[in-house]
C-alpha atoms as a PDB file:
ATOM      1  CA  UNK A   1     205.524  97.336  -1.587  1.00  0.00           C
ATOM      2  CA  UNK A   2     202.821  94.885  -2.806  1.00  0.00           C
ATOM      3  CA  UNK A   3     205.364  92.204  -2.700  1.00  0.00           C
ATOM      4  CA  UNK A   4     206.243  92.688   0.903  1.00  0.00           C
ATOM      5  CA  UNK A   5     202.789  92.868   1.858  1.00  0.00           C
ATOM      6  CA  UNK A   6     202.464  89.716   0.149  1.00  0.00           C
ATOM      7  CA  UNK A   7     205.882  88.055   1.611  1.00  0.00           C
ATOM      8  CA  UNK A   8     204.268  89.394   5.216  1.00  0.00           C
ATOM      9  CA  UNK A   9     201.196  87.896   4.351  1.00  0.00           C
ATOM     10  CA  UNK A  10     202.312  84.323   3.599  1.00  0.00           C
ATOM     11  CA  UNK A  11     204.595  84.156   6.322  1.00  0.00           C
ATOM     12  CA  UNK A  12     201.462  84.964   8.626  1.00  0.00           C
ATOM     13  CA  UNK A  13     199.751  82.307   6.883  1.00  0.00           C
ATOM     14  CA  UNK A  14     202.278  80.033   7.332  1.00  0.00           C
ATOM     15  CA  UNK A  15     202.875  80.801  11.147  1.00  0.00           C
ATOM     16  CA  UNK A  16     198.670  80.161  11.617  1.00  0.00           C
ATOM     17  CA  UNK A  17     198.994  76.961  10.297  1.00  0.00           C
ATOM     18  CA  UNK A  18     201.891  75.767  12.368  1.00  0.00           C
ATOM     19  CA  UNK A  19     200.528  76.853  15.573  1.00  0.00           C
ATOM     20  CA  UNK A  20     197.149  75.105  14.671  1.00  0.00           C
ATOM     21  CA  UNK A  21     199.271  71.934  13.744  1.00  0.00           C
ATOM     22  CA  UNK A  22     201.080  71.777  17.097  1.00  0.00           C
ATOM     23  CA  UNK A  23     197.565  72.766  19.411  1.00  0.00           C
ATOM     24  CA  UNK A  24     196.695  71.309  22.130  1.00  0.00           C
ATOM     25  CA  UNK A  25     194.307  68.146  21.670  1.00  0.00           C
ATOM     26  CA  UNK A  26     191.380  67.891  24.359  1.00  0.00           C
ATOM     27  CA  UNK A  27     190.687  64.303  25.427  1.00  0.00           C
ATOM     28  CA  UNK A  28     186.998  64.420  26.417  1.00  0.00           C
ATOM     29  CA  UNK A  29     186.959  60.349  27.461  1.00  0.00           C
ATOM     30  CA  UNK A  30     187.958  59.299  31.341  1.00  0.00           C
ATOM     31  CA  UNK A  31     188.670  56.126  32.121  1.00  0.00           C
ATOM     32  CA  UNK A  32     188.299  54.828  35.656  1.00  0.00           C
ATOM     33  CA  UNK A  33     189.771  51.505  36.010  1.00  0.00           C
ATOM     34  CA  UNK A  34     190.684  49.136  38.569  1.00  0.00           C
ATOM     35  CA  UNK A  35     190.664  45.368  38.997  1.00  0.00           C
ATOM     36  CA  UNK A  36     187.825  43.794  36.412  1.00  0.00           C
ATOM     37  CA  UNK A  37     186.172  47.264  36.464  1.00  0.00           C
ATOM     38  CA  UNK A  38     185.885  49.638  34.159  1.00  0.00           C
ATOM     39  CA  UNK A  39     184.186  52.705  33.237  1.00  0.00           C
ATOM     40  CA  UNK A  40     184.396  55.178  30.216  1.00  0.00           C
ATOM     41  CA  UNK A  41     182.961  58.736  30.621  1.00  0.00           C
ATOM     42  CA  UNK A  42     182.243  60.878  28.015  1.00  0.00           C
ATOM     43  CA  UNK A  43     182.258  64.637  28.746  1.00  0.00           C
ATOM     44  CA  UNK A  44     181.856  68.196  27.418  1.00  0.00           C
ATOM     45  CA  UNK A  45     185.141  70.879  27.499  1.00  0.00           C
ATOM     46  CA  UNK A  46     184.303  72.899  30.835  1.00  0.00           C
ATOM     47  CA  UNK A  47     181.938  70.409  31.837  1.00  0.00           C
ATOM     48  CA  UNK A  48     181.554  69.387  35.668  1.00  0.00           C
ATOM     49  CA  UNK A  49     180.564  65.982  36.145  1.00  0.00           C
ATOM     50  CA  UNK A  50     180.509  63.435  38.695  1.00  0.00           C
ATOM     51  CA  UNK A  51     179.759  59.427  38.861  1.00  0.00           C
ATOM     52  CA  UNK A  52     179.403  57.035  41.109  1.00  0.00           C
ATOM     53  CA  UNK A  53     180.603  53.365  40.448  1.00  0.00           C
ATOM     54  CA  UNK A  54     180.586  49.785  42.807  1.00  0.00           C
ATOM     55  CA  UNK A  55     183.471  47.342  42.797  1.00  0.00           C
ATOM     56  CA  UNK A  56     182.552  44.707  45.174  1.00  0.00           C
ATOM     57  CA  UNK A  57     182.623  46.112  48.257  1.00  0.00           C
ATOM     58  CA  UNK A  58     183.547  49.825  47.692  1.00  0.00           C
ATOM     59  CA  UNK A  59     181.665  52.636  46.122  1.00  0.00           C
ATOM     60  CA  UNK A  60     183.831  55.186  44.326  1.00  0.00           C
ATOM     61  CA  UNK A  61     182.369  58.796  43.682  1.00  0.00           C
ATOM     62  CA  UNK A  62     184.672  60.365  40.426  1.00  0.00           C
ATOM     63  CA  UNK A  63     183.939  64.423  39.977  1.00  0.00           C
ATOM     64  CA  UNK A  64     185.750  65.992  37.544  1.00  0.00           C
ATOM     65  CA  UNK A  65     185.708  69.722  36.356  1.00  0.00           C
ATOM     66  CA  UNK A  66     188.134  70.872  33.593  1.00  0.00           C
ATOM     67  CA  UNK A  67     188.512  74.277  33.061  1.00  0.00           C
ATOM     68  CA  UNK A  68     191.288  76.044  30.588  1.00  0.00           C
ATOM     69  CA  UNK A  69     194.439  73.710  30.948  1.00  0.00           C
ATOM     70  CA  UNK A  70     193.380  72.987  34.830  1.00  0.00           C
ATOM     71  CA  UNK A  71     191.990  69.019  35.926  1.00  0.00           C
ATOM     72  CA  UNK A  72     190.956  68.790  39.154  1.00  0.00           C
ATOM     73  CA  UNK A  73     189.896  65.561  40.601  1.00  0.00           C
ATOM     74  CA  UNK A  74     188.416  64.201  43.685  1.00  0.00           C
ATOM     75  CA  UNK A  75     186.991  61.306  45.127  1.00  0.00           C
ATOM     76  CA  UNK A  76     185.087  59.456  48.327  1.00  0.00           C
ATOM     77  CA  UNK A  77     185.658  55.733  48.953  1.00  0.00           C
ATOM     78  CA  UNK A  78     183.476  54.151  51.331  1.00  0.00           C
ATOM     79  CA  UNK A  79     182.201  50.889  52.194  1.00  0.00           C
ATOM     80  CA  UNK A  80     178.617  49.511  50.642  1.00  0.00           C
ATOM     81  CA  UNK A  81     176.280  47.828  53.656  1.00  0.00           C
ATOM     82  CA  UNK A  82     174.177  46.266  50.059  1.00  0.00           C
ATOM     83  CA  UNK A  83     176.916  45.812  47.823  1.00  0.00           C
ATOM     84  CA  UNK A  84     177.571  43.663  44.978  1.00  0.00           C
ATOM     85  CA  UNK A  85     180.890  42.002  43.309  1.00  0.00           C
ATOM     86  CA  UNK A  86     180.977  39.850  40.443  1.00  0.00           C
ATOM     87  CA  UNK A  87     183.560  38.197  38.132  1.00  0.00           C
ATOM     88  CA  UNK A  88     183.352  36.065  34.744  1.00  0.00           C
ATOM     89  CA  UNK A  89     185.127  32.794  33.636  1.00  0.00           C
ATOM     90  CA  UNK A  90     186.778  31.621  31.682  1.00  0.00           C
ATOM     91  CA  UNK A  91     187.464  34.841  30.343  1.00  0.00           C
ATOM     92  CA  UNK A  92     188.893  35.044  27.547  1.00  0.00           C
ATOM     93  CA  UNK A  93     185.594  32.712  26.673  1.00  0.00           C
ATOM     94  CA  UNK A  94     184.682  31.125  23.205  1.00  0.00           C
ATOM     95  CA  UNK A  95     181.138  32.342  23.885  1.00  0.00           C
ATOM     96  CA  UNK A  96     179.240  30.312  27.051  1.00  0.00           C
ATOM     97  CA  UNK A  97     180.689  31.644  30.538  1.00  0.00           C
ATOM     98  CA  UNK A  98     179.864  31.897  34.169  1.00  0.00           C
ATOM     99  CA  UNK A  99     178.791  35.055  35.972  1.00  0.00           C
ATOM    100  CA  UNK A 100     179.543  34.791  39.743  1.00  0.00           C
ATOM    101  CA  UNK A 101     177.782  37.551  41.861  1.00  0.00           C
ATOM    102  CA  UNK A 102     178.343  37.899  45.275  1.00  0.00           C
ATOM    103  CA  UNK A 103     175.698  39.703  46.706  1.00  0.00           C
ATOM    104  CA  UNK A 104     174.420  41.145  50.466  1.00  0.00           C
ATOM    105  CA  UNK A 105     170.734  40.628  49.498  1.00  0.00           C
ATOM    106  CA  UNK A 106     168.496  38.787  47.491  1.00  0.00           C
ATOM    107  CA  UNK A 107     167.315  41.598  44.243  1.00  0.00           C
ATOM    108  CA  UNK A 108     166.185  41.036  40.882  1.00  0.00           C
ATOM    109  CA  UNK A 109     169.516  41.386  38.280  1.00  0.00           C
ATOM    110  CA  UNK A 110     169.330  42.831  34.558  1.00  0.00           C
ATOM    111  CA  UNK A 111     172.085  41.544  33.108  1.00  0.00           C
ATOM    112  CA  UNK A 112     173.201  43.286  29.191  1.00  0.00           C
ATOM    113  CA  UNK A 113     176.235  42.816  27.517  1.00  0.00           C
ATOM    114  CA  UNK A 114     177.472  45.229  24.930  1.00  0.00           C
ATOM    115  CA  UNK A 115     180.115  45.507  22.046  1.00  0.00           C
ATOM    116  CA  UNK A 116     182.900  47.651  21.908  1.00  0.00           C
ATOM    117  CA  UNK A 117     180.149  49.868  19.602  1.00  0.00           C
ATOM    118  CA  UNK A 118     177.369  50.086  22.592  1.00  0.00           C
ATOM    119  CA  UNK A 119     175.269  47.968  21.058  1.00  0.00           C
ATOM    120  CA  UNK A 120     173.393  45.919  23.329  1.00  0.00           C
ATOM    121  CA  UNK A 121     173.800  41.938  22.362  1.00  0.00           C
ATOM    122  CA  UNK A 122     172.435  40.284  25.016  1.00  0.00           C
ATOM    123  CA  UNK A 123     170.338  40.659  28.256  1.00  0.00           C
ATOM    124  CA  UNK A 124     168.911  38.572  31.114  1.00  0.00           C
ATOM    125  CA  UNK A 125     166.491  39.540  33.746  1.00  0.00           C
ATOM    126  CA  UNK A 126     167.385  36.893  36.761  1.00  0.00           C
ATOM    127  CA  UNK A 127     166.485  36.843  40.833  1.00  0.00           C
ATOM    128  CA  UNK A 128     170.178  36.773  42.621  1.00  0.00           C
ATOM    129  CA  UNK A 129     169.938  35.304  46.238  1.00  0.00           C
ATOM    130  CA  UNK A 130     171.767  36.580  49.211  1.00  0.00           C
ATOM    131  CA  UNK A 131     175.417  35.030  49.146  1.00  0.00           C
ATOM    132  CA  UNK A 132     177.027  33.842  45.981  1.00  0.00           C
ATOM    133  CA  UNK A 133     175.604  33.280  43.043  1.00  0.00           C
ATOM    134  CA  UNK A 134     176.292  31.326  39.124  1.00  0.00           C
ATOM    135  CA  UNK A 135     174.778  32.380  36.163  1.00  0.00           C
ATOM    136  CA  UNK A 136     175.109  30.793  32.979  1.00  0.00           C
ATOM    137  CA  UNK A 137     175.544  32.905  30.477  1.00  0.00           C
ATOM    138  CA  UNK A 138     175.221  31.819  26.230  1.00  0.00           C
ATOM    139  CA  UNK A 139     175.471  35.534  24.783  1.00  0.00           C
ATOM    140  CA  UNK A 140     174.840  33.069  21.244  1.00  0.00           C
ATOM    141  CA  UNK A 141     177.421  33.411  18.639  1.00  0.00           C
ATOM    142  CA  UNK A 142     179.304  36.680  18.652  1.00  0.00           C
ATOM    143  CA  UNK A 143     182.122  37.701  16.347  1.00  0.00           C
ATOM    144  CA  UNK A 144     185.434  38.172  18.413  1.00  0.00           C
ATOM    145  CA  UNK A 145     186.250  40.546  20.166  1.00  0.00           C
ATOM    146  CA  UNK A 146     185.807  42.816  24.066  1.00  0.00           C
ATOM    147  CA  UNK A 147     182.210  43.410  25.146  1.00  0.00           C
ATOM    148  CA  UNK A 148     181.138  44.679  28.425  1.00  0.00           C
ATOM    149  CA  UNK A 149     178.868  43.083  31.078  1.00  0.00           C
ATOM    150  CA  UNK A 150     176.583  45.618  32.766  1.00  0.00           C
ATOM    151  CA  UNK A 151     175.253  43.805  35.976  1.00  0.00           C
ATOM    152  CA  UNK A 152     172.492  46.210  37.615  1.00  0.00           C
ATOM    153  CA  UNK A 153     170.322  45.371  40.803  1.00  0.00           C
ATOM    154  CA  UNK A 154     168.388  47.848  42.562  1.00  0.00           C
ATOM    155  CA  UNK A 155     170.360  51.164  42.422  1.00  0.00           C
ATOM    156  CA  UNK A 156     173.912  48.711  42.355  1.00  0.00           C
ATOM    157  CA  UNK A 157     175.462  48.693  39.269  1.00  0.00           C
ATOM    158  CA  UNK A 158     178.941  46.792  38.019  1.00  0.00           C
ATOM    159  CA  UNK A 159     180.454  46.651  34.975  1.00  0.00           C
ATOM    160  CA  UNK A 160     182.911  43.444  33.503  1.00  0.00           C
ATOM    161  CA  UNK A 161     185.076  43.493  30.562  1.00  0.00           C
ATOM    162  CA  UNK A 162     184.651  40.424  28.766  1.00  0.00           C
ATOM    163  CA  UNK A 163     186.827  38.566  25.684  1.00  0.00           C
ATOM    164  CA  UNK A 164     185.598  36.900  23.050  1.00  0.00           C
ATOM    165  CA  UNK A 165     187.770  34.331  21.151  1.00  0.00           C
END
């Protein structure tokens, strides 16, 4: 008897382990994407969040709420009266680049660059004018790599990806 308890036992054991082997992994990251934009959210199992994000000329509000094995998603696009766009060249870059912001008003710009870590390399406090704008940017030396550009004026915020050779 003690060796069928035992066989029973192990087998249990051995079924536990499987099932835990084969669960289901939660991915608590989001990525919204499109064009030179990016964003990564980070986000708690049963969490409801939302974000908003500017591209240019559109404003993109992300909610999320996950709940069990259920994802639901929505999201309002609508047009910016005071937004910002921006791009970087060259990128890939071997460290100096351009920052080009195109921009409905004239605002004071913090501009910070991170690593792929989140540490902050670089920043720049600058005045952009109405219209287009260059910036010079000369991060200094950086190892290779992606960083990301966080361009923030007044409550406008956009976010480059940026390559480091």
């Amino acid at each position: 008897m003690k060796t069928i308890k035992g066989i029973f036992l192990v087998f249990i054991l051995q079924i536990t382990v499987s099932l835990q082997s084969y669960s289901q992994q939660i991915v608590r990251t989001a990525m919204v994407s499109s064009g030179g934009f990016s964003n990564l959210l980070d986000y708690t199992f049963g969490e409801t969040f939302t974000t908003t994000m500017i591209n240019g000329d559109y404003i993109l509000t992300l909610g999320m709420q996950q709940m069990d094995h259920l994802l639901i998603g929505t999201f309002k696009d609508e047009i910016s009266q005071d937004a910002m766009s921006a791009i970087a060249y060259p990128n890939p870059t071997s460290g100096e680049f351009i920052l080009k912001i195109n921009s409905r008003r004239k605002s004071t710009t913090t501009i910070k660059m991170y690593n792929s870590l989140g540490k902050q390399v670089f920043v720049k406090n600058t005045i952009v004018e109405m219209g287009t704008s260059e910036i010079r940017i000369n991060p200094g030396t950086l190892s290779s790599g992606i960083y990301f550009l966080s361009i923030i004026s007044g409550n406008k915020y956009s976010q480059l990806r940026i390559q480091v050779n």
